[in-house]
Protein backbone atom coordinates (compact mmCIF):
# COMPACT_ATOMS: atom_id res chain seq x y z
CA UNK A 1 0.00 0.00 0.00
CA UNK A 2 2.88 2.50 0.94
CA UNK A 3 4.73 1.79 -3.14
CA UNK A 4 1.05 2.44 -4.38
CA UNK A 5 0.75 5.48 -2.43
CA UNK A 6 4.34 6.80 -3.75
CA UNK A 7 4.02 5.96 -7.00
CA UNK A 8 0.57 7.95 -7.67
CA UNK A 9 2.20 10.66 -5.36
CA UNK A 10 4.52 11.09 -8.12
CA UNK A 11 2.41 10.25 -10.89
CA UNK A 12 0.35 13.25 -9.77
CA UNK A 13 3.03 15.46 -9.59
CA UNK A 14 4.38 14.57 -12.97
CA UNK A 15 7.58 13.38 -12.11
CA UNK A 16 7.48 10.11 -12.98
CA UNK A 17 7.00 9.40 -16.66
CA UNK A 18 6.56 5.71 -17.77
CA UNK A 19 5.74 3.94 -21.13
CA UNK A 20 2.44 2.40 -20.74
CA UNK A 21 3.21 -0.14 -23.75
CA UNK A 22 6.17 -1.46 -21.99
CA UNK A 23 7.93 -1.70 -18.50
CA UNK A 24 12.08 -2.27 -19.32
CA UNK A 25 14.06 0.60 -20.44
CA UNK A 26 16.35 -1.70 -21.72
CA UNK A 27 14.07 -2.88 -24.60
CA UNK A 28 13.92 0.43 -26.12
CA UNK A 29 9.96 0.55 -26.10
CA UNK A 30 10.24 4.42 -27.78
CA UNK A 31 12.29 3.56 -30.41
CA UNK A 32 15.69 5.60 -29.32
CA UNK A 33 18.17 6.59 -31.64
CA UNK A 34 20.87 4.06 -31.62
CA UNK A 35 23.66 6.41 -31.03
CA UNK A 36 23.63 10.14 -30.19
CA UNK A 37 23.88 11.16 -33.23
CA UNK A 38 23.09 14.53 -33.26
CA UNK A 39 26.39 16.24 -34.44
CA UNK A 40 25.63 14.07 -37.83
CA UNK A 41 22.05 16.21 -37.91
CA UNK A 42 23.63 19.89 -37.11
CA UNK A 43 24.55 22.17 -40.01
CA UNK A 44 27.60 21.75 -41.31
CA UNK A 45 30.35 24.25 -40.91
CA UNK A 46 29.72 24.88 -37.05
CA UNK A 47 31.13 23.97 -33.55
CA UNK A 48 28.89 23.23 -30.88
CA UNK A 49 29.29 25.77 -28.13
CA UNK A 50 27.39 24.40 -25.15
CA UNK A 51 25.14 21.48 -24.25
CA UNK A 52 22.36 20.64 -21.63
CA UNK A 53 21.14 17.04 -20.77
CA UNK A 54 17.75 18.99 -19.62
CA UNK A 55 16.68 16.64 -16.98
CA UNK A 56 20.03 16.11 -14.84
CA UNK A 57 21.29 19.59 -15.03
CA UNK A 58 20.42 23.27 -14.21
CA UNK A 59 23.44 25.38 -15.56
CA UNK A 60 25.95 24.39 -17.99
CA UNK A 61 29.01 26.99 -19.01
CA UNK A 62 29.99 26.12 -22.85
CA UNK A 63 33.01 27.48 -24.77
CA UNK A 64 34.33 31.01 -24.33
CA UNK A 65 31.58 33.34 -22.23
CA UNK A 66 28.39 31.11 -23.46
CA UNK A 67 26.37 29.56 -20.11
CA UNK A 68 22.71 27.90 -20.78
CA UNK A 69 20.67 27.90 -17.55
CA UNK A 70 17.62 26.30 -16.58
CA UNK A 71 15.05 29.47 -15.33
CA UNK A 72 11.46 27.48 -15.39
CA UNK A 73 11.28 23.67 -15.58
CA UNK A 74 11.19 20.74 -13.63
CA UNK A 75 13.91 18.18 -13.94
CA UNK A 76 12.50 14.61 -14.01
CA UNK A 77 13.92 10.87 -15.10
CA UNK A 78 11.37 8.49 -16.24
CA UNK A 79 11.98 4.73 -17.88
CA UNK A 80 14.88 3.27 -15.86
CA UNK A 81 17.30 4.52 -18.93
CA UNK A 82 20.79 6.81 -18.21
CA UNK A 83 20.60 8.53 -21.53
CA UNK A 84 20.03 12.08 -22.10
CA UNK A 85 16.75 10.64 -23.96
CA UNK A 86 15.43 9.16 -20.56
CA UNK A 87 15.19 12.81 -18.73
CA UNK A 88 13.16 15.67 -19.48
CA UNK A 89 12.12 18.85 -18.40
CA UNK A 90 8.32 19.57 -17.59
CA UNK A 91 6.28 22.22 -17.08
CA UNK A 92 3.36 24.48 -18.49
CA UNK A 93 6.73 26.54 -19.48
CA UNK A 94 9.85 25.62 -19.63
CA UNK A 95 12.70 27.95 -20.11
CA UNK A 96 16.30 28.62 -20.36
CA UNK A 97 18.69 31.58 -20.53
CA UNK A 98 21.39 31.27 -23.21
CA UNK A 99 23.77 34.35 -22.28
CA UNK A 100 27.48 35.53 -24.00
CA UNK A 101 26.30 35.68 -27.46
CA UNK A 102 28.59 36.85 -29.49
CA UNK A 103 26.59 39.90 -31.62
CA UNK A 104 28.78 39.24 -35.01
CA UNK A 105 28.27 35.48 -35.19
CA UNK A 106 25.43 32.95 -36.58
CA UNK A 107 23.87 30.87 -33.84
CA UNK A 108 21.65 27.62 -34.20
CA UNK A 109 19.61 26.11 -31.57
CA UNK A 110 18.71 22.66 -31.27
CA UNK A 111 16.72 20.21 -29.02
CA UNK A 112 15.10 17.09 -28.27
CA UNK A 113 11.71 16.42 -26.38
CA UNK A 114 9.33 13.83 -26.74
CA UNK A 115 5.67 12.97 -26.06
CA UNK A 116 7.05 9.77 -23.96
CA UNK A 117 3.98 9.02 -22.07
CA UNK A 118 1.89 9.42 -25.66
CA UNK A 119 -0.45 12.03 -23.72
CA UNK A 120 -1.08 13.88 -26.73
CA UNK A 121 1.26 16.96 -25.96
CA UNK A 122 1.32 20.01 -28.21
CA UNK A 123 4.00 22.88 -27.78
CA UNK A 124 5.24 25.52 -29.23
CA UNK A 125 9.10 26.89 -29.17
CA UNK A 126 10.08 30.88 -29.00
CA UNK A 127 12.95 32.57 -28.53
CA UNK A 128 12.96 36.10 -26.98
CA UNK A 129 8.84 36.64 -27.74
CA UNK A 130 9.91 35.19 -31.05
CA UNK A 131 8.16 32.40 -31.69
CA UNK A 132 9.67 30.19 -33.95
CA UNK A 133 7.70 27.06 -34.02
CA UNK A 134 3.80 28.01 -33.25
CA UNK A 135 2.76 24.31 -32.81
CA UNK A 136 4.05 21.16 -32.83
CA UNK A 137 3.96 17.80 -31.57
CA UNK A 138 7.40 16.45 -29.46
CA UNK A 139 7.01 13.04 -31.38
CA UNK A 140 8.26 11.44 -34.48
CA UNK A 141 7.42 7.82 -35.76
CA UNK A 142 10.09 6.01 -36.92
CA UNK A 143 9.32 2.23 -38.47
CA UNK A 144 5.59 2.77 -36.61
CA UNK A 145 6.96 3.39 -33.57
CA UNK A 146 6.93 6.87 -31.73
CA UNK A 147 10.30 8.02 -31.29
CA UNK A 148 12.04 11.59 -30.15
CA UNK A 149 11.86 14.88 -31.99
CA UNK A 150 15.36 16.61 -32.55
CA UNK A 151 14.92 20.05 -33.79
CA UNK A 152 17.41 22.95 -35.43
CA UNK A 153 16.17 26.72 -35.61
CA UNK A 154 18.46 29.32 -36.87
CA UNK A 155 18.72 32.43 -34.23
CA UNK A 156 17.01 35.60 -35.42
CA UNK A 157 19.38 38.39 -35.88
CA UNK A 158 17.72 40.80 -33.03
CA UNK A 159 18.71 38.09 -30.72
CA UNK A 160 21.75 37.39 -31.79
CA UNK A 161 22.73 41.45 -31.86
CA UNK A 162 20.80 41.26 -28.00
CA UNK A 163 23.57 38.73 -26.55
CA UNK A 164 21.21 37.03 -24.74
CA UNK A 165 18.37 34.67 -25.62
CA UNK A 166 16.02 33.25 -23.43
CA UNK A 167 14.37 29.91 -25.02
CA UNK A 168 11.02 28.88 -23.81
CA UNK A 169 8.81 25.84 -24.49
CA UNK A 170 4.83 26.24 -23.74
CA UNK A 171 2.56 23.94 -23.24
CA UNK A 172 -0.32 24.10 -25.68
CA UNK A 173 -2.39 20.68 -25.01
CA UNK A 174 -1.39 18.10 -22.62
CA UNK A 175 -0.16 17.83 -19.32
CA UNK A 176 2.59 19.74 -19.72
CA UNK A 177 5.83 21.05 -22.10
CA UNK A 178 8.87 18.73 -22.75
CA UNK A 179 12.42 19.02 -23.53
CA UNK A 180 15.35 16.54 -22.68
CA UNK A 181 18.50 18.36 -24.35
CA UNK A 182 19.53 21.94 -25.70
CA UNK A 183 22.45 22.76 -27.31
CA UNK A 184 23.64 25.61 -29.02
CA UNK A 185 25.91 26.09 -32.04
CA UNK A 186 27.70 28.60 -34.14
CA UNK A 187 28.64 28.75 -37.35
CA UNK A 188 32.42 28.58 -37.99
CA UNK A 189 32.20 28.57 -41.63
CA UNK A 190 33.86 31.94 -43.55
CA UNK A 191 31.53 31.50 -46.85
CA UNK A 192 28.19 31.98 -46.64
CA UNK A 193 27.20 28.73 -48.36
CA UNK A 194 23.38 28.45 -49.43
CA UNK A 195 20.53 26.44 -46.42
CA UNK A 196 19.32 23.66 -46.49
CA UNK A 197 17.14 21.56 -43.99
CA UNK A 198 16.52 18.01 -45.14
CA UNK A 199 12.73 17.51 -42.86
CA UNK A 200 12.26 13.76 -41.66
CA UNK A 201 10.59 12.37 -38.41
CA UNK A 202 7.60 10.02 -40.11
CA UNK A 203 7.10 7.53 -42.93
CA UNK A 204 5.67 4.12 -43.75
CA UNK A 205 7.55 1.71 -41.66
CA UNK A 206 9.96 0.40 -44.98
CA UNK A 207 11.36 4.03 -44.87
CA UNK A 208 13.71 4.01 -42.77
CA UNK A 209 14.23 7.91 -42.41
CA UNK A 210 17.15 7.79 -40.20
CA UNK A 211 19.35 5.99 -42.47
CA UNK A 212 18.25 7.95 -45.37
CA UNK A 213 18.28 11.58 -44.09
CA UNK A 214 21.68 11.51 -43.00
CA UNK A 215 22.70 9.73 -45.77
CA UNK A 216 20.84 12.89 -48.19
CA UNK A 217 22.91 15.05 -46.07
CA UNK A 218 26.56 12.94 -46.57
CA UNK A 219 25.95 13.38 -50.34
CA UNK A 220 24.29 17.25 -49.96
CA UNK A 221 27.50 18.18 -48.04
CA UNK A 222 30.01 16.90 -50.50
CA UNK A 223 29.33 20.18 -51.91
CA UNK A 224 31.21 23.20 -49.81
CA UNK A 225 28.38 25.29 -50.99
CA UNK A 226 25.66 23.85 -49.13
CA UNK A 227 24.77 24.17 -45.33
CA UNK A 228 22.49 21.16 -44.40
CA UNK A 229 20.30 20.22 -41.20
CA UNK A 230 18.25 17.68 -40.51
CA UNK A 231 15.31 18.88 -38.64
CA UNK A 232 12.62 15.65 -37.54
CA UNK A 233 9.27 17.54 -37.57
CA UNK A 234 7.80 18.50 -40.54
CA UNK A 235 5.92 21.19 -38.03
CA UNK A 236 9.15 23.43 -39.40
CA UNK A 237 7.36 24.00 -42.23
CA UNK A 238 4.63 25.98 -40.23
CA UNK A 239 7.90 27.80 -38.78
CA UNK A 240 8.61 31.31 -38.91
CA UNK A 241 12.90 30.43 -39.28
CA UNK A 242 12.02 28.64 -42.85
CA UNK A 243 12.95 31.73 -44.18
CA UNK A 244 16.01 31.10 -43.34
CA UNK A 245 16.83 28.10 -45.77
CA UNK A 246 17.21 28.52 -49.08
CA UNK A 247 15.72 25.40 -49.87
CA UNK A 248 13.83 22.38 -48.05
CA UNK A 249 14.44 18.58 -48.34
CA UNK A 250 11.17 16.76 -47.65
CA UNK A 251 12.53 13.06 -46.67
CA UNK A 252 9.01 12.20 -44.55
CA UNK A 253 5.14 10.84 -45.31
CA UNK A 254 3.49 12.46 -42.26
CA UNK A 255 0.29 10.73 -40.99
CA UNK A 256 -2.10 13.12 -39.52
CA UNK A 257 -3.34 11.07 -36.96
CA UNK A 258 -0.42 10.72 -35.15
CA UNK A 259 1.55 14.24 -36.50
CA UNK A 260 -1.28 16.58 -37.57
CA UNK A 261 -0.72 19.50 -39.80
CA UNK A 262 -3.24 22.26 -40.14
CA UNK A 263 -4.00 25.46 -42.16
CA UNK A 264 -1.25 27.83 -40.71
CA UNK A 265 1.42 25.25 -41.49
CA UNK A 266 0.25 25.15 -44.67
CA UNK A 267 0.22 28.75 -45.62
CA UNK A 268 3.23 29.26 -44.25
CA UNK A 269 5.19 27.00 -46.40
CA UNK A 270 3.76 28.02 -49.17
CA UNK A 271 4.45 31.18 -49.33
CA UNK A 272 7.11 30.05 -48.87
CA UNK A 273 8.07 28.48 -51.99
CA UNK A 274 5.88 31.83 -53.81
CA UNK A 275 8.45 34.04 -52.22
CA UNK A 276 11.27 32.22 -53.91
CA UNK A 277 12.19 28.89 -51.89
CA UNK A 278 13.75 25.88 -53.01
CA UNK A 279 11.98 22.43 -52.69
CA UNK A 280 13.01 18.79 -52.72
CA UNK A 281 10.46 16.02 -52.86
CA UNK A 282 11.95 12.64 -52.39
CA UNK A 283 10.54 9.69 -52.77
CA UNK A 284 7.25 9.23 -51.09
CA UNK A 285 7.42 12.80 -49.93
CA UNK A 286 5.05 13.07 -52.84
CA UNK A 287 2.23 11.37 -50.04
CA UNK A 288 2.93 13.80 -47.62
CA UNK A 289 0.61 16.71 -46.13
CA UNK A 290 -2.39 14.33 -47.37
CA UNK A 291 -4.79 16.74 -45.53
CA UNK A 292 -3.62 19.68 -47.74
CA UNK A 293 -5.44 19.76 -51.01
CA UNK A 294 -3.29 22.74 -52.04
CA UNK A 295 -0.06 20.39 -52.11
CA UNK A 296 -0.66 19.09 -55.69
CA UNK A 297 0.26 22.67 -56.40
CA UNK A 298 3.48 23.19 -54.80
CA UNK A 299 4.56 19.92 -55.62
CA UNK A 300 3.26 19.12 -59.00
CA UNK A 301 2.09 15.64 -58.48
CA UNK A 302 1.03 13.46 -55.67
CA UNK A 303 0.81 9.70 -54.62
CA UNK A 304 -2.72 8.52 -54.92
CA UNK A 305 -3.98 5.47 -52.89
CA UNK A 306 -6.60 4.97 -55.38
CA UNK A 307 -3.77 3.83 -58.31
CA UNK A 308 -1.61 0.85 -57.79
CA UNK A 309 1.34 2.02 -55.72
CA UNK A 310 4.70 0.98 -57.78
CA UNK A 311 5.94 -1.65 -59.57
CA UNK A 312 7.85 -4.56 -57.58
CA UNK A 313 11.15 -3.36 -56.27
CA UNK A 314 13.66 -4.29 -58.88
CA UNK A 315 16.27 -3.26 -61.48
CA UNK A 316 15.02 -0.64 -64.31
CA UNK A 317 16.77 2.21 -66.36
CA UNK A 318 16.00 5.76 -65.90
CA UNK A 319 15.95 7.56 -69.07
CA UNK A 320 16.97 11.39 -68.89
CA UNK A 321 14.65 13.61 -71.03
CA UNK A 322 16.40 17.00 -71.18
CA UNK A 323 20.05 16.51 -70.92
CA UNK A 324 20.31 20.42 -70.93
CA UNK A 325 18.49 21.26 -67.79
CA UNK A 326 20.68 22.25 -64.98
CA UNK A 327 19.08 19.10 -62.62
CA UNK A 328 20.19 16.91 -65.53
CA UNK A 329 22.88 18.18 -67.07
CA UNK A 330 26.10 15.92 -67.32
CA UNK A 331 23.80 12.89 -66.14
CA UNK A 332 23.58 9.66 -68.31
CA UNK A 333 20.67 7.23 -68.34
CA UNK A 334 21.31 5.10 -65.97
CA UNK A 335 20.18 1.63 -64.06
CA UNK A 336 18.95 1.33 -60.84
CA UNK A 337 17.43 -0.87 -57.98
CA UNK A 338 14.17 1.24 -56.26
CA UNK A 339 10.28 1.01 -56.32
CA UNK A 340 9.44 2.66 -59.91
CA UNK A 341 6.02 4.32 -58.29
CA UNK A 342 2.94 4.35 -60.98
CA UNK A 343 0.91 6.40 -58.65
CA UNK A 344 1.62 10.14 -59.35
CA UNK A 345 -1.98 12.10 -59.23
CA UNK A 346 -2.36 15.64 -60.66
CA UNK A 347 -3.03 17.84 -63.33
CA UNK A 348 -0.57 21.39 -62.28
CA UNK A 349 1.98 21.80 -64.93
CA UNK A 350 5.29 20.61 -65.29
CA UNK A 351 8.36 19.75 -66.78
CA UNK A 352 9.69 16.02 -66.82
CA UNK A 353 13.19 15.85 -66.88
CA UNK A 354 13.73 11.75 -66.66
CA UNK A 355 11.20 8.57 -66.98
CA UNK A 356 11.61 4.80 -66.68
CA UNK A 357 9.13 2.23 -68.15
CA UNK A 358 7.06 0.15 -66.12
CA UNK A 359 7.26 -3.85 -66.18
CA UNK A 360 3.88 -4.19 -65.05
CA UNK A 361 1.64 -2.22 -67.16
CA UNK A 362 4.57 -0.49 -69.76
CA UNK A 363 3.65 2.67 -69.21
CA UNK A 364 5.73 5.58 -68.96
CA UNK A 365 6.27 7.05 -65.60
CA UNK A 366 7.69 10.19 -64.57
CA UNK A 367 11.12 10.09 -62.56
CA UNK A 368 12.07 13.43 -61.91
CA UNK A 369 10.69 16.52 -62.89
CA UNK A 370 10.71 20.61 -61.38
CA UNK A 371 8.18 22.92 -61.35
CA UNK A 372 8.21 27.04 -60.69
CA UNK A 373 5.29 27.78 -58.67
CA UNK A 374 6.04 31.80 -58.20
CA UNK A 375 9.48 32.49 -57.41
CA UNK A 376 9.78 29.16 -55.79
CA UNK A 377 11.35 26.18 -57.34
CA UNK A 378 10.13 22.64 -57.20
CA UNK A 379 11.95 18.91 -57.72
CA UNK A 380 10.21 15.69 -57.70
CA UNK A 381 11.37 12.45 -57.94
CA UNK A 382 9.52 9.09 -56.50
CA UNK A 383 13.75 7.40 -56.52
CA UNK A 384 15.16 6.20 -53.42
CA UNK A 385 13.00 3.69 -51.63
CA UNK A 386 16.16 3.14 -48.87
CA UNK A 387 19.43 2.90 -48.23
CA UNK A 388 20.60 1.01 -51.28
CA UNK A 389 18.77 2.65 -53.92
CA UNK A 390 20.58 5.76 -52.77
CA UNK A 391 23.84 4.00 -53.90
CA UNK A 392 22.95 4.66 -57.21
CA UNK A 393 25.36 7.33 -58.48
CA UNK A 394 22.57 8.61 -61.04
CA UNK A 395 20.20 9.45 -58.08
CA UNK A 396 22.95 10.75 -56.34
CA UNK A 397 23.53 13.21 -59.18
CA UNK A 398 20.30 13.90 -59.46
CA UNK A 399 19.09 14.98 -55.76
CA UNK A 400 22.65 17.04 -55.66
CA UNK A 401 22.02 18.56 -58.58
CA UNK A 402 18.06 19.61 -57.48
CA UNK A 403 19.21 20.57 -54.52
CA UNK A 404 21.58 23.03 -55.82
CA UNK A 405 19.19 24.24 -58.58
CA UNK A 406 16.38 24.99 -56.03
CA UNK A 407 18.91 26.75 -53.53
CA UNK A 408 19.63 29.05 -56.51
CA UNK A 409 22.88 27.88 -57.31
């Protein structure tokens, strides 16, 4: 009777946050990362100044005169586990002070949280009154099971200039907000290359994002020109810091009943791509933001679960259609191994760069092709089912090449 009275003690004060679907840390029921990993996500051509394992620490002083300090928040540990991903803190707002800023530098923030208990939390993330993510959910899905959220957002200038930001998390639905790490970085890069964020955190189960996203990133950063993050919500592109990329790498299929998007989101991004951003579709990116009828416009064409889905994984030859196009330019036909998708829906216009043939009904399908919807430009290709089919050196040419051509470059 006294454990039972303890444990819903703590329970009650939400201090105590266990998986209902399973009891042993050691199993992994959340689907962690299997290594911290999260230098391989930060922009290239930065140093990490200071880091905070949220739930076991209140201050932390980084390099030179940068300290990050806990100043609303409740430390907690939940699931047995020792890693940074098995404590959190909680409260209707959490916040921290990140002070010594140096006014003439470019600073990126980044953190994990996640929904751990599944309690259907919503939060949003601001940054001096700035808010920079109005809504999102501290959850990702990885192989159908819920996972953490690791985030990057770009510092506005104002706060940068300030010297001081103060980062809070608020609690929009649910018990509470969520974070379990914060770290800070700055770029150490002379050039100003061109942004990207590759956008991940949800897919079928076969797409396995976290071997593919940092594998898009490898081959994005073999060019010095290009500054590439992986961000694991596709809630960034409802954020106010999407501005700051020059171009965004869609590497998720979201489900909206487990990572909703909603009208704001929506118009955001695409004014985005109006105003002049880049965009890469990958693979079944094309069946993501389902709930949006407006995405057939942005992105040309979309998967429809109506048509039959692709033909059986397998070898076929991608034919390129307009060897002069920027995307294509230098880039033979070429064989590959991938799901050759006869799917596409939509009627917007655009411009098909490469096709391959089906087996199973011989018809010819569309394997990359751009769009300009306003200033913006577009690239969509169904290529790259997993880790393998990305070992292709054609699709390799192809998603650098896109990536550079919607960046402006």
């Amino acid at each position: 009777m006294k454990l039972l009275t303890t444990i819903l003690a703590l329970v009650i004060h939400g201090v105590w946050l266990v998986d209902s679907h399973a009891a042993s840390a050691e199993a992994s029921p959340l689907n962690l990362p299997e290594t911290d990993d999260r230098r391989n996500l930060a922009p290239n051509g930065h140093e990490e100044m200071a880091y905070l394992d949220c739930g076991v620490t209140a201050e932390v002083r980084g390099r030179g005169d940068v300290i990050i300090r806990r100043t609303a928040g409740q430390a907690s540990r939940f699931g047995g586990g020792t890693s940074p991903l098995h404590t959190i803190d909680t409260g209707k707002e959490v916040s921290y002070e990140i002070s010594g800023l140096d006014a003439n530098s470019d600073y990126v923030v980044g953190f994990s949280a996640w929904d751990a208990d599944l309690l259907n939390r919503r939060q949003s993330f601001a940054v001096n009154n700035i808010v920079l993510l109005p809504e999102f959910s501290p959850l990702a899905y990885h192989a159908d099971k819920p996972t953490c959220v690791r985030i990057h957002l770009p510092l506005p200038r104002p706060v940068t200039r300030a010297g001081k930001a103060v980062v809070t998390m608020a609690c929009l639905a649910g018990p509470d907000a969520v974070i379990s790490e914060l770290w800070l970085l700055r770029r150490t890069a002379t050039a100003q290359a061109k942004r990207v964020v590759i956008l991940t955190g949800d897919d079928y189960p076969g797409h396995l994002w976290r071997e593919t996203g940092p594998e898009y990133a490898k081959l994005l950063r073999s060019d010095p020109r290009l500054e590439v993050t992986i961000s694991e919500s596709p809630a960034m592109l409802g954020s106010a810091a999407l501005a700051s990329y020059d171009a965004v790498f869609l590497d998720f299929k979201n489900y909206s009943h487990r990572i909703p998007t909603a009208a704001p989101l929506w118009k955001t991004f695409e004014q985005y791509i109006q105003n002049g951003g880049g965009l890469v579709i990958a693979h079944f990116g094309c069946g993501a933001l389902q709930e949006w009828n407006g995405y057939v416009k942005v992105s040309g064409r979309i998967w429809d679960p109506q048509k039959p889905p692709h033909d059986p994984y397998g070898e076929f030859t991608v034919r390129i259609l307009q060897a002069g196009h920027p995307v294509t330019k230098g880039i033979p036909n070429f064989t590959t191994t991938d799901e050759l998708y006869t799917c596409f829906s939509g009627d917007t216009k655009i411009d098909v760069l490469a096709e391959a043939t089906s087996k199973v009904d011989h018809s010819s399908q569309p394997m990359a092709f751009v769009l300009t919807p306003g200033k913006g430009r577009v690239f969509n290709s169904p290529l790259g089912h997993n880790l393998a089919a990305l070992h292709a050196q054609g699709v390799r040419d192809l998603y650098l090449h896109a990536t550079l051509w919607t960046a402006g470059l």
